[in-house]
Each structure stands twice: as C-alpha cells, then as structure tokens.
C-alpha atoms as a PDB file:
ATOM      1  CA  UNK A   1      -8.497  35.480 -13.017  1.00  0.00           C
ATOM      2  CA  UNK A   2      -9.302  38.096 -10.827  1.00  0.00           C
ATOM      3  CA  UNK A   3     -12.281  38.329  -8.350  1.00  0.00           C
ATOM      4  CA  UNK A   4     -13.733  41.691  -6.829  1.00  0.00           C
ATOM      5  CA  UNK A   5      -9.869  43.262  -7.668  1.00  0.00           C
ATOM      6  CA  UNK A   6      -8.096  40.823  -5.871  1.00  0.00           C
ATOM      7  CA  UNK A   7      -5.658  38.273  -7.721  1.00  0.00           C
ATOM      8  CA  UNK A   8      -6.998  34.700  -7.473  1.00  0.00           C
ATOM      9  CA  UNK A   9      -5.104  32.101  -8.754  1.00  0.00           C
ATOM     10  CA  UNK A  10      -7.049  29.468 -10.231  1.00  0.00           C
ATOM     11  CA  UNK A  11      -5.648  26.270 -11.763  1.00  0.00           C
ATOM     12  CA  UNK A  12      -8.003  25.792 -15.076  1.00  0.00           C
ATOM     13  CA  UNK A  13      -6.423  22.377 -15.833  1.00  0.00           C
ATOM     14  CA  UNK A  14      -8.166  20.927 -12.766  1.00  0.00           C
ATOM     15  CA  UNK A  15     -11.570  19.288 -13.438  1.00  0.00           C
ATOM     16  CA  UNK A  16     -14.039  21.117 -11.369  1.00  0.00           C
ATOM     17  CA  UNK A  17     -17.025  18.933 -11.655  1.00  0.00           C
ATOM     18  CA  UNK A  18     -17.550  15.157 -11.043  1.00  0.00           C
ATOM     19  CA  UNK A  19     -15.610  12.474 -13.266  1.00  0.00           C
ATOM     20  CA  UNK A  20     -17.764   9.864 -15.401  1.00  0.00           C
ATOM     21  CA  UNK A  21     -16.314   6.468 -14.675  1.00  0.00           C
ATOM     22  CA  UNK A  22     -15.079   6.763 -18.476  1.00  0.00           C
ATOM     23  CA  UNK A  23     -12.821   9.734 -17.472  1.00  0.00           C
ATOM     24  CA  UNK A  24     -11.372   8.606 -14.203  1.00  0.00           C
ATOM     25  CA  UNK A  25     -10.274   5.015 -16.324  1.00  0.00           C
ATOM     26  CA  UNK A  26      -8.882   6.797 -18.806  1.00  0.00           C
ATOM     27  CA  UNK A  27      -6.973   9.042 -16.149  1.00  0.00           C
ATOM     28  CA  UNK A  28      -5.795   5.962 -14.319  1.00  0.00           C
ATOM     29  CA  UNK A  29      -4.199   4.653 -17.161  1.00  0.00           C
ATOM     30  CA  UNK A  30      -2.885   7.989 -18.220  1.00  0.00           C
ATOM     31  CA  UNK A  31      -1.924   8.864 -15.030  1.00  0.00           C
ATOM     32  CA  UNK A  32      -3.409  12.004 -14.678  1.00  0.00           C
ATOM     33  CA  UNK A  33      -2.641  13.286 -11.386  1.00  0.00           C
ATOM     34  CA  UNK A  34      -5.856  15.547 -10.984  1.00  0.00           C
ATOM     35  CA  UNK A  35      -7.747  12.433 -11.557  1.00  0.00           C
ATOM     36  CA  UNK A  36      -5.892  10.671  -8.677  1.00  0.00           C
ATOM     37  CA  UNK A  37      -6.127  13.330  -6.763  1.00  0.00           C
ATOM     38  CA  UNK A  38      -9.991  13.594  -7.230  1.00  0.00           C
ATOM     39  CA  UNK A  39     -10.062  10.226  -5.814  1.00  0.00           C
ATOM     40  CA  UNK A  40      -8.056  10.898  -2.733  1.00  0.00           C
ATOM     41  CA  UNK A  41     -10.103  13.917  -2.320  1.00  0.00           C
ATOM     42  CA  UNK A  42     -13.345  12.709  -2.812  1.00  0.00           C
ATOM     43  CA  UNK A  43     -13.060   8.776  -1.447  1.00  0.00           C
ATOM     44  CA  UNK A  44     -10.280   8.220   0.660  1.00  0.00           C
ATOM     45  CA  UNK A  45     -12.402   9.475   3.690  1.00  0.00           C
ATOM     46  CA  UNK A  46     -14.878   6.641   3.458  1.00  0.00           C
ATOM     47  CA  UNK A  47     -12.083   4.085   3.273  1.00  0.00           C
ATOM     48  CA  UNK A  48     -10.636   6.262   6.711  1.00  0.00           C
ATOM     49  CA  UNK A  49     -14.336   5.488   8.369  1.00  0.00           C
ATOM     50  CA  UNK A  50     -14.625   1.544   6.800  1.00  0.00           C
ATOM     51  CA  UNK A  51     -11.033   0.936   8.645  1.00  0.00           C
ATOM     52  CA  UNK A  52     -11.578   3.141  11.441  1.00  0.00           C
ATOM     53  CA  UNK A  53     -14.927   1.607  12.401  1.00  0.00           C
ATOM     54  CA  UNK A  54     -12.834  -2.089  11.812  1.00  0.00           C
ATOM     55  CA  UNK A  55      -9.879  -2.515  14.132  1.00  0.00           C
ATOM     56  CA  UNK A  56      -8.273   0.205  12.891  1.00  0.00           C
ATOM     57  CA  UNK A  57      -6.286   3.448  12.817  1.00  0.00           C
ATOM     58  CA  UNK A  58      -5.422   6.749  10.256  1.00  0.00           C
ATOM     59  CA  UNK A  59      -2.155   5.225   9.666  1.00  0.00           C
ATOM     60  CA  UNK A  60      -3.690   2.278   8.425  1.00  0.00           C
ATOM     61  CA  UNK A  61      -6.390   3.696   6.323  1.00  0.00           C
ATOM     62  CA  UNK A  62      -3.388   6.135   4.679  1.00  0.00           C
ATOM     63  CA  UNK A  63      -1.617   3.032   3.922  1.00  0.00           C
ATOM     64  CA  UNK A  64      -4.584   1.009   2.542  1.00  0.00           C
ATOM     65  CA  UNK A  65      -5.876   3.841   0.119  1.00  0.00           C
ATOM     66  CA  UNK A  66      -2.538   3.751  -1.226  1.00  0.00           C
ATOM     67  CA  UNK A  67      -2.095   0.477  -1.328  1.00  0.00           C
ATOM     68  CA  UNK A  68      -5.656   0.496  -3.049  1.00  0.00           C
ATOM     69  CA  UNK A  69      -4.999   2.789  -5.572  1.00  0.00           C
ATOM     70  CA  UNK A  70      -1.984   0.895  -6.474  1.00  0.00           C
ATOM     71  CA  UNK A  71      -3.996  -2.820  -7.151  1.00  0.00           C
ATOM     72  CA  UNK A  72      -7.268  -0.310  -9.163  1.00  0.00           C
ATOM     73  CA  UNK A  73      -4.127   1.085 -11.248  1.00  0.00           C
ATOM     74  CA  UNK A  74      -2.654  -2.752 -11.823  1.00  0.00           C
ATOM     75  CA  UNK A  75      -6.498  -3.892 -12.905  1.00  0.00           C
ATOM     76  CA  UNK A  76      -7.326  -0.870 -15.006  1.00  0.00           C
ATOM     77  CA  UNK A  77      -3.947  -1.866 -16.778  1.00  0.00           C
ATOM     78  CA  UNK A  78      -4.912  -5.098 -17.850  1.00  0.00           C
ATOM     79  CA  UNK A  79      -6.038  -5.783 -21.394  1.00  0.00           C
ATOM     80  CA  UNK A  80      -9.657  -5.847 -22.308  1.00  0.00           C
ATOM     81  CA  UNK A  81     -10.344  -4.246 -18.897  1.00  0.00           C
ATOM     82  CA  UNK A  82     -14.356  -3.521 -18.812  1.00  0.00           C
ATOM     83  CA  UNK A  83     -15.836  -1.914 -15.646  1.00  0.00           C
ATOM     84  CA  UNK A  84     -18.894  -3.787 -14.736  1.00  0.00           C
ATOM     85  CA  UNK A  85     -19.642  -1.437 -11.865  1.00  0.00           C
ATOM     86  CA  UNK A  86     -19.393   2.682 -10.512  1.00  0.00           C
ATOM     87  CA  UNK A  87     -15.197   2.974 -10.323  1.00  0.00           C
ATOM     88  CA  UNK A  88     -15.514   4.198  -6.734  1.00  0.00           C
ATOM     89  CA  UNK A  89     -17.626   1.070  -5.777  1.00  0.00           C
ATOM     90  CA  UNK A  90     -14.292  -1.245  -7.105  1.00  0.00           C
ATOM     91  CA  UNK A  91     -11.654   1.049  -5.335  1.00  0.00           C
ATOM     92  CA  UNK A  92     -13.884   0.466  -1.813  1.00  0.00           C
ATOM     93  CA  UNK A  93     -14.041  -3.611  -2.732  1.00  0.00           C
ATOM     94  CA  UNK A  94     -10.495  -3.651  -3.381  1.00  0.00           C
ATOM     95  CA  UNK A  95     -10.129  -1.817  -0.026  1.00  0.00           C
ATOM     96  CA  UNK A  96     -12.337  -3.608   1.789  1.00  0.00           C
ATOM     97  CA  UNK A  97     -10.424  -7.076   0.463  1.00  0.00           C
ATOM     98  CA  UNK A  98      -7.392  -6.129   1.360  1.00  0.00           C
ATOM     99  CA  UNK A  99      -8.160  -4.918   5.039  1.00  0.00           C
ATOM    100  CA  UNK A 100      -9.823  -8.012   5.870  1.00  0.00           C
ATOM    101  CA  UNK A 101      -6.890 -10.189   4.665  1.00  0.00           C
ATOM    102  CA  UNK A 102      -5.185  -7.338   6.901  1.00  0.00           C
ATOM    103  CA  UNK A 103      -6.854  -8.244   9.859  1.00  0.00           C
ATOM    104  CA  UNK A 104      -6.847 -11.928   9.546  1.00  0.00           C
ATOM    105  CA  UNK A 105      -3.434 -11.727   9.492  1.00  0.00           C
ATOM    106  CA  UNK A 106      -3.406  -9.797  12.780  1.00  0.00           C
ATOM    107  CA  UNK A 107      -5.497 -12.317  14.250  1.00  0.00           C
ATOM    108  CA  UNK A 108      -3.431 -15.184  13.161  1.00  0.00           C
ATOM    109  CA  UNK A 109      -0.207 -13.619  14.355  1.00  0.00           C
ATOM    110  CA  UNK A 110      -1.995 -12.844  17.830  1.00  0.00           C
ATOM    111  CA  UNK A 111      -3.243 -16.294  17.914  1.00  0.00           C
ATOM    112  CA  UNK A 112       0.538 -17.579  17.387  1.00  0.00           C
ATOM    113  CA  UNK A 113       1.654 -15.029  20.006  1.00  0.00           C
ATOM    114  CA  UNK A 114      -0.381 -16.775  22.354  1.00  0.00           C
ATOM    115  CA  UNK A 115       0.454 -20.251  21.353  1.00  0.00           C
ATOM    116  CA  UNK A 116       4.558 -18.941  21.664  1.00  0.00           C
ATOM    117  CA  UNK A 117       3.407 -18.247  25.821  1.00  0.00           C
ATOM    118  CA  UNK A 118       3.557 -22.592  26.115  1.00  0.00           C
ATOM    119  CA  UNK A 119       6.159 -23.662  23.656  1.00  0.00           C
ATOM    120  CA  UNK A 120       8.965 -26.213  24.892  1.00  0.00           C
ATOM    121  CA  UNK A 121      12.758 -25.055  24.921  1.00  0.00           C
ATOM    122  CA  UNK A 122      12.583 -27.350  21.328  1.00  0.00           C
ATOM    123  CA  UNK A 123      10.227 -25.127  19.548  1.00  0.00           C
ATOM    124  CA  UNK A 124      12.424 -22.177  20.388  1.00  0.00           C
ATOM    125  CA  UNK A 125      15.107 -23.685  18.777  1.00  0.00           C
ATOM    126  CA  UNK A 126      12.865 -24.066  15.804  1.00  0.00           C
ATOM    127  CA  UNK A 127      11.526 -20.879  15.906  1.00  0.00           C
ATOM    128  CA  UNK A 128      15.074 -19.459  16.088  1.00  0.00           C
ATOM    129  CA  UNK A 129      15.718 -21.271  13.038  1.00  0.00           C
ATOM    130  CA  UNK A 130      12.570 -20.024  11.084  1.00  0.00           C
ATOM    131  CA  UNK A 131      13.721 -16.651  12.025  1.00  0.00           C
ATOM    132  CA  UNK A 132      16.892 -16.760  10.913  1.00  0.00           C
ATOM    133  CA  UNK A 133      15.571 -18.443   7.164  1.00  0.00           C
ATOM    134  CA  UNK A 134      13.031 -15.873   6.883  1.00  0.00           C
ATOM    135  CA  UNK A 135      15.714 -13.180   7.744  1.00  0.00           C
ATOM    136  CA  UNK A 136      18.075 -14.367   5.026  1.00  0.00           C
ATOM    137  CA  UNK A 137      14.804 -14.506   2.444  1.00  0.00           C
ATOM    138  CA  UNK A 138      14.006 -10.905   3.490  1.00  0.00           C
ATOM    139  CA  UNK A 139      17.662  -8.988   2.889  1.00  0.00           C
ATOM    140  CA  UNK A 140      18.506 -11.179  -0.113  1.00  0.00           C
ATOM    141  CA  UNK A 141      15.069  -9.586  -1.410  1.00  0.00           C
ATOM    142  CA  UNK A 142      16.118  -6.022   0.168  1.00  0.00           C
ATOM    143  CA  UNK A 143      18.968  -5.949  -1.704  1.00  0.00           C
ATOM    144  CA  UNK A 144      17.371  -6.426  -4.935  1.00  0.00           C
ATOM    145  CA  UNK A 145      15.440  -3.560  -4.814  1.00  0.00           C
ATOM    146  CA  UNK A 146      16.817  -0.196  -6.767  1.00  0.00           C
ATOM    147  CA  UNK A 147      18.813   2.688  -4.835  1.00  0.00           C
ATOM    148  CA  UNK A 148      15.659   4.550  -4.263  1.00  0.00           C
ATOM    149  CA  UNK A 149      13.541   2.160  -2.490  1.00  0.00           C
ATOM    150  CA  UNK A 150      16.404   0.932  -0.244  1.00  0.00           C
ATOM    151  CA  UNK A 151      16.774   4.387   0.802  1.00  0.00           C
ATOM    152  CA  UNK A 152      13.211   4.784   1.570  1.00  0.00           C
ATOM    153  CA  UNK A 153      13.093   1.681   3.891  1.00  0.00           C
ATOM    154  CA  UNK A 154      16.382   2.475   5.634  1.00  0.00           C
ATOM    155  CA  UNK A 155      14.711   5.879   6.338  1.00  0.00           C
ATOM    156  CA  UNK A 156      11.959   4.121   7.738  1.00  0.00           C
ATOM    157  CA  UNK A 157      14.113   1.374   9.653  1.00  0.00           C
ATOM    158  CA  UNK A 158      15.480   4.324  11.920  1.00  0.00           C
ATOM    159  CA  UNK A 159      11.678   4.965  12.670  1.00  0.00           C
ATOM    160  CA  UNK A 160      11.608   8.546  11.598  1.00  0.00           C
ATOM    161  CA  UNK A 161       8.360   9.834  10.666  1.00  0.00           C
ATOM    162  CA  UNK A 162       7.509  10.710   7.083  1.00  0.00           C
ATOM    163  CA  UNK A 163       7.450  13.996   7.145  1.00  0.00           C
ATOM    164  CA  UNK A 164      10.827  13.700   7.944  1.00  0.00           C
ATOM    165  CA  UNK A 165      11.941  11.477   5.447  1.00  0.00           C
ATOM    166  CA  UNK A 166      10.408  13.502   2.982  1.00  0.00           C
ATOM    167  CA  UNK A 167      12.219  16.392   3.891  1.00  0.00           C
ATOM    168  CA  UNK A 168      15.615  14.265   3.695  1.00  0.00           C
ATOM    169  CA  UNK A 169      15.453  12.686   0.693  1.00  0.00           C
ATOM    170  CA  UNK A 170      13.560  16.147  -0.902  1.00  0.00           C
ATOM    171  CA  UNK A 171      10.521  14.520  -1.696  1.00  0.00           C
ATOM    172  CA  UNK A 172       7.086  15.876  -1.432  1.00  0.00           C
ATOM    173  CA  UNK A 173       5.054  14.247   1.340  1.00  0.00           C
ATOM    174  CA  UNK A 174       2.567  12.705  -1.021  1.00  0.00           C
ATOM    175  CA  UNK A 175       5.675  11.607  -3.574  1.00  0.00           C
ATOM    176  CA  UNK A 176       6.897   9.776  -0.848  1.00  0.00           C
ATOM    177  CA  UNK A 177       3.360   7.974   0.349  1.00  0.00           C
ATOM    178  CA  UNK A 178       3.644   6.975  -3.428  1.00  0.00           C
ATOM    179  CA  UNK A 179       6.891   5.473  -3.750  1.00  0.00           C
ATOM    180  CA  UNK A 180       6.691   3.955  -0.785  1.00  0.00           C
ATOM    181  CA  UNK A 181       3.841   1.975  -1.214  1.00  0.00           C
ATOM    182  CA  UNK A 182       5.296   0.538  -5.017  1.00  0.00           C
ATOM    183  CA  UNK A 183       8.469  -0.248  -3.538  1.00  0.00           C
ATOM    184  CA  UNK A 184       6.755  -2.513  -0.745  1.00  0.00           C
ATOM    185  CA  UNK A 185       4.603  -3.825  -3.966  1.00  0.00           C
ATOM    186  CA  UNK A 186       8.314  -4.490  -5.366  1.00  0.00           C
ATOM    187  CA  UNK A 187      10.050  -6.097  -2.011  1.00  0.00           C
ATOM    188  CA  UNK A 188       6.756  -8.288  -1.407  1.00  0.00           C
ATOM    189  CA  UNK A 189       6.845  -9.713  -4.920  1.00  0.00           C
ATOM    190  CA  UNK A 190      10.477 -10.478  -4.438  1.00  0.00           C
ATOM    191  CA  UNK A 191      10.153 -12.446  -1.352  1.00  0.00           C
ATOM    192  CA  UNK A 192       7.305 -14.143  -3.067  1.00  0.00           C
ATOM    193  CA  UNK A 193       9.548 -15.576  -5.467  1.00  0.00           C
ATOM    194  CA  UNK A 194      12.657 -16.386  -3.617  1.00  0.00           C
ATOM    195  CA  UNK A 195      13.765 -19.711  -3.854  1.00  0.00           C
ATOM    196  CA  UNK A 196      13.814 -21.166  -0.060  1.00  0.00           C
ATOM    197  CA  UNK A 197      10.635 -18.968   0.706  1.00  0.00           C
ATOM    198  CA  UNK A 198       8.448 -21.087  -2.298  1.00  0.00           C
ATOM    199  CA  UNK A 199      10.060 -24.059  -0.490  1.00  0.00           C
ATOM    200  CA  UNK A 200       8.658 -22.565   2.426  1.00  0.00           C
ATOM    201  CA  UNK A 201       4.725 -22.110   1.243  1.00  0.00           C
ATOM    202  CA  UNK A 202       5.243 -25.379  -0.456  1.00  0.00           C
ATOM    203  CA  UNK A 203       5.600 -27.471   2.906  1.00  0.00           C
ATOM    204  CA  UNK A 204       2.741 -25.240   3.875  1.00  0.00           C
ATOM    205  CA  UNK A 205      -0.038 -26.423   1.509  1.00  0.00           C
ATOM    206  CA  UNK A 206       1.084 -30.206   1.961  1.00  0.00           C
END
C-alpha cells in the first residue's frame, strides 16, 4: 500500500480491530499467532501492574503471562469448553491464581529460611538428606525431557540472559519465552510423577 508516495508496508492478515471472545477462542485453539499476539499486546501490561503492585518484578510478570497463556491454552483445549465470562477477565484470574500460589510459596520458603537459623546439627543431617533425594528426583526428571528443552535449561544454568540464549540456539526472543515456559510445564509434570517424590507428598498429607 502506499501512503502520500512513500512505500508502507502493511501486514493485511493482522486483525486491526478488537477480537470478540468467539474469535480469540477460536484463535487459541488454532493457534493463531496474531491472536496471541493481540493478547500480549493488549493485556499483558495489566498483569505487569497486578504483579508489580504485589511483591513483584518485570521478570516475574514476563514469566507469569507466559505461564498464563500456557494454562488459558490447556482450558480452551478441553472438550465442551464454554466461556462463562469476557476471555481477558479468565486470562487475569488465571494470572492472578497463579501469582498468589507464587507468593505463598515465597513466604513459606522465607518462613523455613528462618526456621533453618535454629536447627540442631541433626536436622542438618536431615536436611542434607532431603537435598540430596530431591536432587536425584530433579535430574532423573531433567533427563527425560527432549534435546531441546535440556538445551534451553543448560543455557539458563550458566545464567546467561535470554537474549543471549536466543541468539545461541537461533531462536527468536519471543520463540524462546515460549519454549521455555512448556518445557518447565514438561519438567514440573515429570517431577510430579516420579516415584520417590509421590512418596514424598504422600508422607506430607498424613
């Protein structure tokens, strides 16, 4: 198209005005990539503020949208789905879950950090031991995991930033965001199901 006889490149595939909840549903499970990127455009700012003005940081919000996106795609999936409310209302919820289970984990682990500041020489031998169990659970799982995700973790191991790892394993930036956060979804659900960890939770609940 050109504008005022300059050349203006304009892609015509990309929706310019707003998505009815229909649409974006039927994008999800299509995976239309304008659609998700409508999404990130248009929502993943107010997710930024919700974290930012709870505890949090840019890093986390990047990693909760994702990780958002990821549980809206799993619940669109599921047969009979029916959206009983706007689509951007359930991505915040599901956002908004998961970063208060986020921070009562934080709090718990700082509570235990605490608690670690008056244990005997015997609970350190314990706590060796735990560590040691939950290592084993946590590499068995690792090494389940296909070629591509271990190389995205081992990238992230030597704590380089993303960019960088991006630019190593020739992914875009936002590929990489992407994979990384179903490959955690894929490590997670391993370790969930490990043997000795299920022994683990199951001591737990007694």
């Amino acid at each position: 198209m050109q504008v005022a006889g300059e050349n203006v490149d304009v892609d015509l595939s990309v929706k310019a005005s707003e998505y009815t909840d229909s649409e974006l549903v039927d994008g999800i499970r299509c995976r239309d990539e304008h659609v998700f990127k409508h999404l990130q455009t248009r929502y993943k700012h107010g997710i930024r503020l919700m974290v930012c003005m709870n505890g949090g940081n840019a890093d986390d919000a990047e990693d909760l949208f994702c990780d958002g996106l990821v549980r809206l795609m799993e619940i669109v999936d599921r047969h009979g789905f029916k959206l009983t409310c706007k689509l951007p209302s359930l991505l915040y919820a599901i956002c908004e879950k998961k970063w208060k289970l986020i921070l009562l984990k934080r709090r718990t682990a700082a509570r235990y950090h605490r608690r670690k500041l008056d244990t005997t020489p015997e609970d350190d031998f314990i706590d060796v031991i735990d560590k040691s169990l939950y290592s084993m659970i946590f590499w068995e799982s690792f090494n389940k995991l296909n070629d591509d995700c271990k190389r995205i973790f081992r990238s992230y191991f030597k704590e380089l930033y993303s960019k960088e790892i991006a630019e190593i394993l020739n992914y875009s930036y936002g590929y990489l965001r992407k994979r990384k956060c179903l490959c955690h979804k894929s490590l997670v659900r391993m370790v969930n199901v490990h043997p000795e960890y299920r022994k683990i939770k199951a001591t737990e609940i007694l």
